[in-house]
C-alpha atoms as a PDB file:
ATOM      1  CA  UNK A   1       6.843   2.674 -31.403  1.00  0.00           C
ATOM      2  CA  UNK A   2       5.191   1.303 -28.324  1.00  0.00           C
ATOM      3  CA  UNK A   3       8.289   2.677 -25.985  1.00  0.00           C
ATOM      4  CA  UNK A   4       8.380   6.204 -27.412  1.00  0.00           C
ATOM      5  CA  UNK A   5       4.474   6.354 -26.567  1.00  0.00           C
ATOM      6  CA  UNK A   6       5.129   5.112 -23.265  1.00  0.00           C
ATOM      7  CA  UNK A   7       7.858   8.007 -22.541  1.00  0.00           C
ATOM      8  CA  UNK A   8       5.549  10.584 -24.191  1.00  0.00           C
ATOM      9  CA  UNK A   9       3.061   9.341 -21.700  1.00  0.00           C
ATOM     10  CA  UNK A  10       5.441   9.617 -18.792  1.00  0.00           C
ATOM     11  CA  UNK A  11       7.397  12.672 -20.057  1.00  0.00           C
ATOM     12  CA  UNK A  12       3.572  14.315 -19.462  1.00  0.00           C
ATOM     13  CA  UNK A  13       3.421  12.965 -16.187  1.00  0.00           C
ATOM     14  CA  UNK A  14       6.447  14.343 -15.071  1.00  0.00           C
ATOM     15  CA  UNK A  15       5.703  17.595 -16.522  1.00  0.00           C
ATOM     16  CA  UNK A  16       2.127  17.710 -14.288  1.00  0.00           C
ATOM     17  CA  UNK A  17       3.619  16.901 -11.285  1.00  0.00           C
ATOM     18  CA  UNK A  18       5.937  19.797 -11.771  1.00  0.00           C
ATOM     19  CA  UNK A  19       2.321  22.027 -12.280  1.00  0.00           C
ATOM     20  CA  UNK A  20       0.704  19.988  -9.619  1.00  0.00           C
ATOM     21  CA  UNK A  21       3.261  19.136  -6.795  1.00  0.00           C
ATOM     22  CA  UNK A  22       1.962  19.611  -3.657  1.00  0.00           C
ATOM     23  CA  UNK A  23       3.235  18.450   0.512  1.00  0.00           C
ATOM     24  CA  UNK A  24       0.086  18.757   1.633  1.00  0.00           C
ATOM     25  CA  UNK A  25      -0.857  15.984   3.285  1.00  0.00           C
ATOM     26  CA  UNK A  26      -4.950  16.397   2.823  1.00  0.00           C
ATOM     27  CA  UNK A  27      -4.868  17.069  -0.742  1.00  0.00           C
ATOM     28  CA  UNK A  28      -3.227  14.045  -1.697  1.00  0.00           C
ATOM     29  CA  UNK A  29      -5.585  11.877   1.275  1.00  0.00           C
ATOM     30  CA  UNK A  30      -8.238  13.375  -0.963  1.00  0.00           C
ATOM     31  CA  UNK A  31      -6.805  12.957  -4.008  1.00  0.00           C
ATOM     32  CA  UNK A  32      -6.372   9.157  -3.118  1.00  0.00           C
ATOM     33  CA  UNK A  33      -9.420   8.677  -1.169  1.00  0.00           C
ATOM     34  CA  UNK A  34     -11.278   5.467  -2.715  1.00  0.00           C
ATOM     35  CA  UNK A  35     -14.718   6.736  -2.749  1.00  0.00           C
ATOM     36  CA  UNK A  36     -13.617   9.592  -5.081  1.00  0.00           C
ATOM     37  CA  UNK A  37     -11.980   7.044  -7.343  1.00  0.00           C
ATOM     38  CA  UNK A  38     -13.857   6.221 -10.391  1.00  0.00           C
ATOM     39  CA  UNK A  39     -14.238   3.359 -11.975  1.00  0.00           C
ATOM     40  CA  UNK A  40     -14.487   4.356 -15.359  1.00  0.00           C
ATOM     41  CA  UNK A  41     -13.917   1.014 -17.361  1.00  0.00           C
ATOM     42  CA  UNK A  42     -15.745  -1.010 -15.092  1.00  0.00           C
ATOM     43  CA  UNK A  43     -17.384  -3.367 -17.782  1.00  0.00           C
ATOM     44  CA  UNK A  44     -14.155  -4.262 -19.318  1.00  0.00           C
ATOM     45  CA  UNK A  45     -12.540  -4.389 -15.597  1.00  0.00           C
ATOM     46  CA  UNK A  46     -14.742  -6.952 -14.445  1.00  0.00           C
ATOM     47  CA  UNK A  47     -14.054  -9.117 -17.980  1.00  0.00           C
ATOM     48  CA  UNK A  48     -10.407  -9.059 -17.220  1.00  0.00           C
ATOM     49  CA  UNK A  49     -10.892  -9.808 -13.403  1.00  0.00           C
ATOM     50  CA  UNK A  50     -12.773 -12.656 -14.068  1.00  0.00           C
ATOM     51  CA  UNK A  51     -10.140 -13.696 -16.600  1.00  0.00           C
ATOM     52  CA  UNK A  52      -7.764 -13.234 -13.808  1.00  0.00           C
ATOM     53  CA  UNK A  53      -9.900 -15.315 -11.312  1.00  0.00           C
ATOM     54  CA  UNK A  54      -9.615 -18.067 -13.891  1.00  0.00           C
ATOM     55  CA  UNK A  55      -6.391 -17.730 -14.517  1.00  0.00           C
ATOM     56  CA  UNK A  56      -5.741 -18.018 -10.329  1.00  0.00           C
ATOM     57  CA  UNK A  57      -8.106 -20.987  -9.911  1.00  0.00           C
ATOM     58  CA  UNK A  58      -5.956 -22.236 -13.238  1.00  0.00           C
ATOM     59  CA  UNK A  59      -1.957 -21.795 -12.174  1.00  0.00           C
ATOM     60  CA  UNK A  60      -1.369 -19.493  -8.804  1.00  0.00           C
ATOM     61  CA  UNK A  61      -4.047 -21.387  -6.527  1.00  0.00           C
ATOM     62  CA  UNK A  62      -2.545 -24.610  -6.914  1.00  0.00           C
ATOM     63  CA  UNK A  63       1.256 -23.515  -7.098  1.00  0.00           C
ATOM     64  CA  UNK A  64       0.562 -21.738  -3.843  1.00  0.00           C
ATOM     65  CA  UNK A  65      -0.804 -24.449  -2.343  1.00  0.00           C
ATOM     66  CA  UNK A  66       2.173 -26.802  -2.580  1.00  0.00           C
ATOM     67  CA  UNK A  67       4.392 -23.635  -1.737  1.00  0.00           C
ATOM     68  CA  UNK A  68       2.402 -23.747   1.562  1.00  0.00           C
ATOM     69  CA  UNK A  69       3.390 -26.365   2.641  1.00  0.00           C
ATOM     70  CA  UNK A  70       7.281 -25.755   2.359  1.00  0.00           C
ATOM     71  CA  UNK A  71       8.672 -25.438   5.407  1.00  0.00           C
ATOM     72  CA  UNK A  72       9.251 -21.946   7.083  1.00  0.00           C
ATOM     73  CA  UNK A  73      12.602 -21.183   6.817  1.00  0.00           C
ATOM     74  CA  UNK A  74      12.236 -21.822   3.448  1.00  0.00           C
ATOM     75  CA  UNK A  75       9.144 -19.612   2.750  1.00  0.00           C
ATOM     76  CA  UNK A  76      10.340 -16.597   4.795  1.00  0.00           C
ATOM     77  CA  UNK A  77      14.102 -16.881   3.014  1.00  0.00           C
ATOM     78  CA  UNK A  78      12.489 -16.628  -0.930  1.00  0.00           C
ATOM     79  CA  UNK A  79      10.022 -13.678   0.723  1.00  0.00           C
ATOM     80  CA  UNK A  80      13.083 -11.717   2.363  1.00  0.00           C
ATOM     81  CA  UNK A  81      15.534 -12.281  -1.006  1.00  0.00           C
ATOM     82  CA  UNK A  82      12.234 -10.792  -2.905  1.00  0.00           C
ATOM     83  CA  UNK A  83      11.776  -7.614  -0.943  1.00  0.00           C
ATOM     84  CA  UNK A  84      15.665  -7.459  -0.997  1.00  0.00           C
ATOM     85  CA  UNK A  85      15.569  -7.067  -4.946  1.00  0.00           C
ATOM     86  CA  UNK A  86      12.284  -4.623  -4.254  1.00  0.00           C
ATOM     87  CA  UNK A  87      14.914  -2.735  -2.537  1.00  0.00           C
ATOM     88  CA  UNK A  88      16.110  -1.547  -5.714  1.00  0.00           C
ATOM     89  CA  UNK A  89      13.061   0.035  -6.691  1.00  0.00           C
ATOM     90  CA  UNK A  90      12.527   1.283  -3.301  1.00  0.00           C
ATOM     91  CA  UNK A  91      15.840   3.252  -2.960  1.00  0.00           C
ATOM     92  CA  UNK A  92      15.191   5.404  -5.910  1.00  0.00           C
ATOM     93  CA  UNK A  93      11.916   6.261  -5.025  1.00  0.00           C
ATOM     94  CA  UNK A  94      12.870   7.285  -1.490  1.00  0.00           C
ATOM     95  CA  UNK A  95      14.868   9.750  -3.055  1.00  0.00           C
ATOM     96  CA  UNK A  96      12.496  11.016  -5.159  1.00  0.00           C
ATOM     97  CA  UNK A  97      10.730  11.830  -2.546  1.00  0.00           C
ATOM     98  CA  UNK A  98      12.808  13.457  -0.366  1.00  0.00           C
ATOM     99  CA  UNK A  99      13.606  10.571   2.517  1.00  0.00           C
ATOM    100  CA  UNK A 100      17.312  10.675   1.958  1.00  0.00           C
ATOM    101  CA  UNK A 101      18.040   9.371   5.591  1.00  0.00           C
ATOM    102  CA  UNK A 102      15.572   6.355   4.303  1.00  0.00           C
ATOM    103  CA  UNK A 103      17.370   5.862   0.978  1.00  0.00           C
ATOM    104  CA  UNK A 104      20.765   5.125   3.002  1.00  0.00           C
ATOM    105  CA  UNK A 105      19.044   3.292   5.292  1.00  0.00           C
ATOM    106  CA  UNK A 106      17.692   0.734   2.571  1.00  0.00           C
ATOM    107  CA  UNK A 107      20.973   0.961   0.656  1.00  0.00           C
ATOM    108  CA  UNK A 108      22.555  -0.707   3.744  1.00  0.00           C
ATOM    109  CA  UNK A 109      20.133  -2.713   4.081  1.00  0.00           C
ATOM    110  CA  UNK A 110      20.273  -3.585   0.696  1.00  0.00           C
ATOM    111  CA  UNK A 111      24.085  -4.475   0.721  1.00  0.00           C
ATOM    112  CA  UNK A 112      24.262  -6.092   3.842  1.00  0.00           C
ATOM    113  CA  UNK A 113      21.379  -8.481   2.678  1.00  0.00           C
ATOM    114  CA  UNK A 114      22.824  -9.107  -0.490  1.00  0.00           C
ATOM    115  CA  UNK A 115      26.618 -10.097   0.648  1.00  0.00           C
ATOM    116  CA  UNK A 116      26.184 -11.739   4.287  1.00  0.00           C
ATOM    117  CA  UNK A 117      22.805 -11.797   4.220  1.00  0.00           C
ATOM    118  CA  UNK A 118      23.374 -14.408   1.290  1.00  0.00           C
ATOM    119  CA  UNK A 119      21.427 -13.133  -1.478  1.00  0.00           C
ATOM    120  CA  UNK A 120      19.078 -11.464   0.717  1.00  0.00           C
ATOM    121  CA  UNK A 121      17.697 -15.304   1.329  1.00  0.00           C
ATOM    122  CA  UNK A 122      18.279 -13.773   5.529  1.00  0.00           C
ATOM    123  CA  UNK A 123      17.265 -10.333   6.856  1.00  0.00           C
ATOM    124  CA  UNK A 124      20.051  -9.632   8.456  1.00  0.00           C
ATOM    125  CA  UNK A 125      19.926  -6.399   8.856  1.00  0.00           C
ATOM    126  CA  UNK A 126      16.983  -6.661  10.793  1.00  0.00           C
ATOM    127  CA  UNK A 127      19.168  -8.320  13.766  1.00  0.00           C
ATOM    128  CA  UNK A 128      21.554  -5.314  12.964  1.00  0.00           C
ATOM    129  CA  UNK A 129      19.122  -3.204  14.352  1.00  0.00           C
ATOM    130  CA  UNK A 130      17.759  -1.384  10.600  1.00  0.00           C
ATOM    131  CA  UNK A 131      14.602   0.376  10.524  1.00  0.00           C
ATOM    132  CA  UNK A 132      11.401  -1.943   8.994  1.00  0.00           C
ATOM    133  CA  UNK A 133      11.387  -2.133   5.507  1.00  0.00           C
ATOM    134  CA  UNK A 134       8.697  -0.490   3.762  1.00  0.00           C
ATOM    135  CA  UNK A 135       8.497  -0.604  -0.087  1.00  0.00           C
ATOM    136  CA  UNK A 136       7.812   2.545  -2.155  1.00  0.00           C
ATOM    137  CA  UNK A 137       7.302   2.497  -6.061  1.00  0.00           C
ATOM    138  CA  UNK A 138       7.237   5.308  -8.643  1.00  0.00           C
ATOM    139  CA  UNK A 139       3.714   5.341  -8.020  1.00  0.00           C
ATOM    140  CA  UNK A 140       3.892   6.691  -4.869  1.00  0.00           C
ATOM    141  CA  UNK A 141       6.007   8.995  -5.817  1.00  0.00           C
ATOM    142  CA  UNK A 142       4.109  10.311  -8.116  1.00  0.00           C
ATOM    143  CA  UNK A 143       1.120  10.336  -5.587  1.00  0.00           C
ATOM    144  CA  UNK A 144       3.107  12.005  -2.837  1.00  0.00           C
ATOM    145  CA  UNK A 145       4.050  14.869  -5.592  1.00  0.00           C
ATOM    146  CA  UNK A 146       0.385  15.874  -6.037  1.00  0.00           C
ATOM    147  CA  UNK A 147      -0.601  13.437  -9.322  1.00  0.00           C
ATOM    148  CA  UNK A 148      -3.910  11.725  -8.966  1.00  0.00           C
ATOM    149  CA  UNK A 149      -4.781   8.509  -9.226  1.00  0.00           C
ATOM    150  CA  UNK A 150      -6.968   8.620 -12.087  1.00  0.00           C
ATOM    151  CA  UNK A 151      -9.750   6.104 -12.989  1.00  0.00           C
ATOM    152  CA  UNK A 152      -9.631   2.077 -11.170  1.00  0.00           C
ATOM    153  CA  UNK A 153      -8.104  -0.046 -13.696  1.00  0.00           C
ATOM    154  CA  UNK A 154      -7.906  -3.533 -13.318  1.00  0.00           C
ATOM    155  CA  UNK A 155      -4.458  -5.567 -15.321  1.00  0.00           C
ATOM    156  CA  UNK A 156      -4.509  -8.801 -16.976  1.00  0.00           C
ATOM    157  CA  UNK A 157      -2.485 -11.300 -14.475  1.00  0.00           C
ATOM    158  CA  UNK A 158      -1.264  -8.287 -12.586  1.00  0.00           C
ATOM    159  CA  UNK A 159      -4.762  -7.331 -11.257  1.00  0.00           C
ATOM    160  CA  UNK A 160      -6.013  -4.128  -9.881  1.00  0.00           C
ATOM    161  CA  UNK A 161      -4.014  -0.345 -10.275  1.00  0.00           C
ATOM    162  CA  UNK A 162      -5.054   3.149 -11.532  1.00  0.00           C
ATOM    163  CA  UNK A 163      -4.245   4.585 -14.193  1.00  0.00           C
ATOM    164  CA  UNK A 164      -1.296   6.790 -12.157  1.00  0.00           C
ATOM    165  CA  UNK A 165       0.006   3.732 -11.081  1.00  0.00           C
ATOM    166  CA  UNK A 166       0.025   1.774 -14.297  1.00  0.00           C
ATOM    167  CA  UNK A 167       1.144   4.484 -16.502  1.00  0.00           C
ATOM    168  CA  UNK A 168       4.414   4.935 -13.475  1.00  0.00           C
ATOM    169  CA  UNK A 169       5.284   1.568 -13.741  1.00  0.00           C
ATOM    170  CA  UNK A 170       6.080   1.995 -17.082  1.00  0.00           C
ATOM    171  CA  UNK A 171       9.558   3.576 -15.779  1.00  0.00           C
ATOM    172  CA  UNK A 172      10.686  -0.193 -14.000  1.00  0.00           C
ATOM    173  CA  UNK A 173      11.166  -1.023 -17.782  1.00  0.00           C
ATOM    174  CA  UNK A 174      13.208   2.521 -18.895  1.00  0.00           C
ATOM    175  CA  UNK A 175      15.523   2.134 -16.432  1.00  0.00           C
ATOM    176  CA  UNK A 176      13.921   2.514 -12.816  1.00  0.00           C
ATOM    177  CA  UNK A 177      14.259  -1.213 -11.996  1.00  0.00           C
ATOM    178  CA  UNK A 178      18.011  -2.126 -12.266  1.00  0.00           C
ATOM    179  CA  UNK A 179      17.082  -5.981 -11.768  1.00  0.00           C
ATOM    180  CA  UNK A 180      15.228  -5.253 -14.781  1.00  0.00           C
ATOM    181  CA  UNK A 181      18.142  -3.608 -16.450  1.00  0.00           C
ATOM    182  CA  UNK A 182      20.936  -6.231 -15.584  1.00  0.00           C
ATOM    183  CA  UNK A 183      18.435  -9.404 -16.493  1.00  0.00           C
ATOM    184  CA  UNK A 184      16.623  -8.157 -19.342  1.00  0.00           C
ATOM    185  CA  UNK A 185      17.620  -5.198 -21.039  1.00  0.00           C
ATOM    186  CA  UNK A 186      21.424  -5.695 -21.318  1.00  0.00           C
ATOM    187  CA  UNK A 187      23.477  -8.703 -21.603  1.00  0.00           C
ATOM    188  CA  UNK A 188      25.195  -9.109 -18.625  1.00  0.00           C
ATOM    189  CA  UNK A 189      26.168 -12.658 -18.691  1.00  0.00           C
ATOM    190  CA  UNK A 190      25.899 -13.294 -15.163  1.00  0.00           C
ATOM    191  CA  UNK A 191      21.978 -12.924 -15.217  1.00  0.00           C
ATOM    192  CA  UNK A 192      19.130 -13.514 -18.376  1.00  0.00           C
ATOM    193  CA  UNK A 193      15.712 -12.918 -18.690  1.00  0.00           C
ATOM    194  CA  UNK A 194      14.397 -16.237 -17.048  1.00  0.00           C
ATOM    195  CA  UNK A 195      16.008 -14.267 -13.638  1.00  0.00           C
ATOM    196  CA  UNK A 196      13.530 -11.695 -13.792  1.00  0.00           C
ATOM    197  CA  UNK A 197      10.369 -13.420 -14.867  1.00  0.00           C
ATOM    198  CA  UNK A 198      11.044 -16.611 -12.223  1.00  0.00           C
ATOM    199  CA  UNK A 199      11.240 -13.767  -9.551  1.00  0.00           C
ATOM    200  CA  UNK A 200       8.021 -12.284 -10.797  1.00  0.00           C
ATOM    201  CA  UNK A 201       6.171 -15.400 -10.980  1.00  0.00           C
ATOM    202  CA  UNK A 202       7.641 -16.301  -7.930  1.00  0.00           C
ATOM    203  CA  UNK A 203       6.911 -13.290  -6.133  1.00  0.00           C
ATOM    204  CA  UNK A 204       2.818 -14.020  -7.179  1.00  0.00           C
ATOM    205  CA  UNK A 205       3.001 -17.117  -5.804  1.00  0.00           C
ATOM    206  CA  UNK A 206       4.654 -15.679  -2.441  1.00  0.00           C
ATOM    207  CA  UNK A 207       2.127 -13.147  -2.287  1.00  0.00           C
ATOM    208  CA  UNK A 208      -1.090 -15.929  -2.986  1.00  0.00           C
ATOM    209  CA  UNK A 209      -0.211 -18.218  -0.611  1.00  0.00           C
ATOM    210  CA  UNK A 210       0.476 -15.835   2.262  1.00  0.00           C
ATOM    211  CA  UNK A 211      -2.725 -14.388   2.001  1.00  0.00           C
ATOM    212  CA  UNK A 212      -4.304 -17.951   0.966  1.00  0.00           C
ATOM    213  CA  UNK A 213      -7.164 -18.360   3.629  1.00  0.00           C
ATOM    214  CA  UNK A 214      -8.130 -14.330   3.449  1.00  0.00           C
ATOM    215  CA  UNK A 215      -8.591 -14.380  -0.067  1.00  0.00           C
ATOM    216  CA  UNK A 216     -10.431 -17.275  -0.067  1.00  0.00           C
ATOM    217  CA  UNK A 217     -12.781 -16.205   3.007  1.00  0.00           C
ATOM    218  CA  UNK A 218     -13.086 -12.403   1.417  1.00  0.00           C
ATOM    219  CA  UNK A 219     -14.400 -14.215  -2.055  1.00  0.00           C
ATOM    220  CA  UNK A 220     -16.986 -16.717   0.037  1.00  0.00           C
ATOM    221  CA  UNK A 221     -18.293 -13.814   2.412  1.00  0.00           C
ATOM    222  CA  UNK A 222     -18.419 -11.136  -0.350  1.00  0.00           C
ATOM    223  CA  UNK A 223     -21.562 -10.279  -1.915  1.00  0.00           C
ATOM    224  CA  UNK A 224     -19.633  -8.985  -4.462  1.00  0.00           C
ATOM    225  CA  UNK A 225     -15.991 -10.249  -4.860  1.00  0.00           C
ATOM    226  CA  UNK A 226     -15.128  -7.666  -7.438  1.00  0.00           C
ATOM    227  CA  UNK A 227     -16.117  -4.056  -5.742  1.00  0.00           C
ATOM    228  CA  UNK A 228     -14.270  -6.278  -2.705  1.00  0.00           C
ATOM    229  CA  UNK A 229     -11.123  -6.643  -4.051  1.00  0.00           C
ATOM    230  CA  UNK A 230     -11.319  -2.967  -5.726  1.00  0.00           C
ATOM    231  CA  UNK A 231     -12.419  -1.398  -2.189  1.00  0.00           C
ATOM    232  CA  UNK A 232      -9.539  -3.287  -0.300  1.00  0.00           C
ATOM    233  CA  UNK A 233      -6.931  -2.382  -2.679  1.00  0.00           C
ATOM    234  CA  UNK A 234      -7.781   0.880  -2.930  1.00  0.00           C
ATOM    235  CA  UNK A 235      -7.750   1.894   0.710  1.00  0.00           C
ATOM    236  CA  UNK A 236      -4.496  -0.380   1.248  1.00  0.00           C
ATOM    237  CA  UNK A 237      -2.825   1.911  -2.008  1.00  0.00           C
ATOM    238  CA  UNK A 238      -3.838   5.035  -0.027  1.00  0.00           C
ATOM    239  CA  UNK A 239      -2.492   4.008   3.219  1.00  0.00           C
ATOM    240  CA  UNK A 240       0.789   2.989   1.391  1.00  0.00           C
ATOM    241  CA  UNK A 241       0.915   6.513  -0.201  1.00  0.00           C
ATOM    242  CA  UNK A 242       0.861   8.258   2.969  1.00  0.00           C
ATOM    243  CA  UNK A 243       2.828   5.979   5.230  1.00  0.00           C
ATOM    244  CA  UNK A 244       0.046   4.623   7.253  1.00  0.00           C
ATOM    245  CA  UNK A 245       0.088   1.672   9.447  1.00  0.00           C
ATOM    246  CA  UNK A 246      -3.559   0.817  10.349  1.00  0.00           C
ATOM    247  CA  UNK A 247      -4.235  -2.754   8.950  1.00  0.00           C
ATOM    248  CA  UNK A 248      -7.224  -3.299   6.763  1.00  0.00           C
ATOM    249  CA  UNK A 249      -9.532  -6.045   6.861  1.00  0.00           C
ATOM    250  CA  UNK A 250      -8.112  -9.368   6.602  1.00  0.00           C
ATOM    251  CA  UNK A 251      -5.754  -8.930   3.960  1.00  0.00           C
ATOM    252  CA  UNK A 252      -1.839  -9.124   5.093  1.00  0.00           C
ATOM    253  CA  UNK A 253      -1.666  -5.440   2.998  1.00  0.00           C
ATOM    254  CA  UNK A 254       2.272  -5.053   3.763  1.00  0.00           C
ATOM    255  CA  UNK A 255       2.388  -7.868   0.883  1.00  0.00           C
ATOM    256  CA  UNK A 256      -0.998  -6.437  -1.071  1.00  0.00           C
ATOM    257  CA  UNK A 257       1.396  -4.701  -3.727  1.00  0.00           C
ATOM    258  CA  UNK A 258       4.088  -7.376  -3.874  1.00  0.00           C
ATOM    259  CA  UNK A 259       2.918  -8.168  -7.759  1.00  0.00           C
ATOM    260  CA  UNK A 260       2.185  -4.869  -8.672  1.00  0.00           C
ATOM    261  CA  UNK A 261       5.166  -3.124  -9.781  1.00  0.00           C
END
């Protein structure tokens, strides 16, 4: 019952951006501009981010602390075989919207990675001379067709989204993510479930311990941690939307979505 809600939902959303679609680049900057972003469940947002900070303090804080202090090679080999299996997400969604060029570009990538690369554990396409990797979801795609973000909404574990975002996530598990598919949803003997939750978990750990010290100094120096965190994802969301490289704040925002989708 729960799945044929969820493609109702997303049937709908498909259907808008087919009203709605627009290129133009300052509609969907305003459209995704955080100020104009409500944040319509705020009560019940802040209940489930301070479950989440409790939950951090709990398990990810102190698992990320002992990843820190693996050594290097180690740490940047599990972060590179993660965005490798992101790359299946990504490719999709580049075609969605429109980067074809991109989309072969990341399938290389993808397939060198995975063979010689070993796993995607080294970037080797990187020293082959590929562009940078930059991750797209179905999100964004939705964003860059003209769909609006909707009201702030913040997830239990998964922390903060919109309502776009959440609702277009919803396609990694109806067939948009094939790690999904080949781990969970069919029985492929070479790969189960525990594949595709370890990489999830392990991909929250990844992303807490990179940004360990700016998380903790943005929760000590912030008057208000919350409208913090909301503000800083927010404006990192909209520069990943329209490509933009500026950096905000202190967070390391190429990683800011690792956990998201």
């Amino acid at each position: 019952m729960f799945k044929k809600i969820v493609i109702i939902i997303f049937t709908t959303l498909t259907l808008t951006i087919n009203v709605n679609a627009s290129s133009d680049g300052d509609l969907i900057l305003k459209k995704n501009e955080p100020s104009e972003i409500a944040d319509c469940f705020e009560k019940l947002n802040r209940g489930i981010f301070t479950f989440n900070q409790a939950l951090d303090g709990l398990v990810f804080k102190p698992v990320a602390t002992v990843y820190k202090k693996l050594p290097s090679p180690v740490k940047a080999g599990v972060s590179n075989s993660l965005n490798n299996l992101t790359n299946l997400v990504t490719i999709p969604n580049n075609l969605l919207q429109g980067d074809f060029s991109l989309a072969g570009v990341n399938s290389g990538r993808f397939l060198i990675n995975s063979t010689v690369g070993i796993l995607g554990f080294i970037d080797v396409a990187e020293y082959m001379g590929f562009s940078k990797y930059e991750k797209e979801d179905y999100g964004q795609s939705l964003a860059k067709h003209g769909v609006g973000p909707g009201c702030y909404i913040v997830l239990p574990v998964l922390g903060p989204s919109t309502a776009r975002d959440t609702i277009a996530s919803a396609a990694n598990f109806l067939g948009g993510d094939p790690w999904y598919n080949v781990t969970v949803r069919n029985d492929t003997h070479y790969f189960s479930e525990v594949d595709f939750y370890s990489s999830r978990i392990t991909s929250g750990v990844d992303f807490r311990a990179k940004n360990f010290d700016s998380i903790e100094n943005l929760e000590k120096n912030s008057l208000d941690f919350y409208a913090s965190v909301k503000s800083l994802y927010l404006q990192d969301r909209q520069q990943k939307i329209l490509n933009s490289n500026k950096k905000i704040n202190t967070q390391d925002d190429s990683d800011w979505e690792e956990i998201q989708n």
